[in-house]
Protein backbone atom coordinates (compact mmCIF):
# COMPACT_ATOMS: atom_id res chain seq x y z
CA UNK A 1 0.00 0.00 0.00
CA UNK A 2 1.17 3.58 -0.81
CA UNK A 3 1.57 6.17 1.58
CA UNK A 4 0.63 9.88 0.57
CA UNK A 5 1.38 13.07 2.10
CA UNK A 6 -0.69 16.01 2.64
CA UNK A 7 0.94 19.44 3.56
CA UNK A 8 -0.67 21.10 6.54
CA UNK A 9 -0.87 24.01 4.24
CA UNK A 10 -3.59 22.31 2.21
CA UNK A 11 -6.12 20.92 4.83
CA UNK A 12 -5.83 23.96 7.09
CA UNK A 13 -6.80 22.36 9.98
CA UNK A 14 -9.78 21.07 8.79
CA UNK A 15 -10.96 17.33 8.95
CA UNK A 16 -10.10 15.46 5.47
CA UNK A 17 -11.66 12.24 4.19
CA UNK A 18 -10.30 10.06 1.46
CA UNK A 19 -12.78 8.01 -0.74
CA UNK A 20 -12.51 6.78 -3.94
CA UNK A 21 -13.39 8.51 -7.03
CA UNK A 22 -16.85 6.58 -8.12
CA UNK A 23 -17.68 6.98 -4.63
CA UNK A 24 -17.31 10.77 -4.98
CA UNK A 25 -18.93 10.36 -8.03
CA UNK A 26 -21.97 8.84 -6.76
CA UNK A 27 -22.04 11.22 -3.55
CA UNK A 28 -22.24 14.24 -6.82
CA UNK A 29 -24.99 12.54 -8.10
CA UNK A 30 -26.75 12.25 -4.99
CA UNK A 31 -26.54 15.27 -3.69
CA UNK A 32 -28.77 16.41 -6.91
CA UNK A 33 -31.27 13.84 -6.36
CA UNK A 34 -31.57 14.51 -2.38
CA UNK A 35 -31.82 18.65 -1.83
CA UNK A 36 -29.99 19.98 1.28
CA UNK A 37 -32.43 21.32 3.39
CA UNK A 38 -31.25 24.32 6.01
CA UNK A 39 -32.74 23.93 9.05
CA UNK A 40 -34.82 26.53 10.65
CA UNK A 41 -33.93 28.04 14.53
CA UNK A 42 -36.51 26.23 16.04
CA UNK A 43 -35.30 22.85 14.56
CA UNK A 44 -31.83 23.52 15.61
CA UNK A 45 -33.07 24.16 19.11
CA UNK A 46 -35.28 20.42 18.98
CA UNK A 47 -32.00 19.19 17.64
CA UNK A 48 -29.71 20.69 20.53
CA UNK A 49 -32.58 19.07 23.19
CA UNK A 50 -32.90 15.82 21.12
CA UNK A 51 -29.03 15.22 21.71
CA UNK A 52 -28.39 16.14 25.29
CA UNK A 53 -31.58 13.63 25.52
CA UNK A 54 -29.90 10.70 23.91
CA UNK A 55 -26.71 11.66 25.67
CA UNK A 56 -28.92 11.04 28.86
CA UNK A 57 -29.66 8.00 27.63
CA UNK A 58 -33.81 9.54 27.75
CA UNK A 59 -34.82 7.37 24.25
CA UNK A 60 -36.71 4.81 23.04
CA UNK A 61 -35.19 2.24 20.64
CA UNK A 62 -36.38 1.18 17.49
CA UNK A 63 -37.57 -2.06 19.17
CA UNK A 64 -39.29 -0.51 21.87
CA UNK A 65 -41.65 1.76 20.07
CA UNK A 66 -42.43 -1.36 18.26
CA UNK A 67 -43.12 -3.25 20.99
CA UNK A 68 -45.23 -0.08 22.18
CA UNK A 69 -47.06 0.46 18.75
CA UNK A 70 -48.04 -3.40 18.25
CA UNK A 71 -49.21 -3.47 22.35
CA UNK A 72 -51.18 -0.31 21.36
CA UNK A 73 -53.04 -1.71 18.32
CA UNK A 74 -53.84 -5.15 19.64
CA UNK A 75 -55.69 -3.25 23.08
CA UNK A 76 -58.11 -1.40 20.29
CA UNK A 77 -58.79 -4.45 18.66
């Protein structure tokens, strides 16, 4: 395996990630099938709570809500 070296000068502190090039090239063509959406303030803000949640360990996995939705529909039956 090669070994390649990037000046400092070039990244400028910034993260860098190699991938190959038909990887970049799908990643192009993605990015005009799937728009980049901004989000607003008060997403950001649902975002910021959403995290320190998780980091809290305050969620519900995929499982669960499963478990929760099926228990749900079978009482209404």
């Amino acid at each position: 395996m090669g070994t390649i070296t990037i000046p400092r000068k070039i990244i400028k502190g910034e993260d860098l990630v190699a991938i190959s090039r038909k990887e970049y090239e799908e990643y192009l063509l993605l990015r005009k099938v799937i728009p980049v959406v901004k989000m607003t303030f008060a997403e950001k803000q649902e975002w910021g709570r959403a995290k320190k949640d998780y980091a809290r360990g305050e969620y519900v996995t995929i499982k669960e809500l499963q478990r929760e939705l099926d228990s749900s529909h079978t009482r209404k039956s």
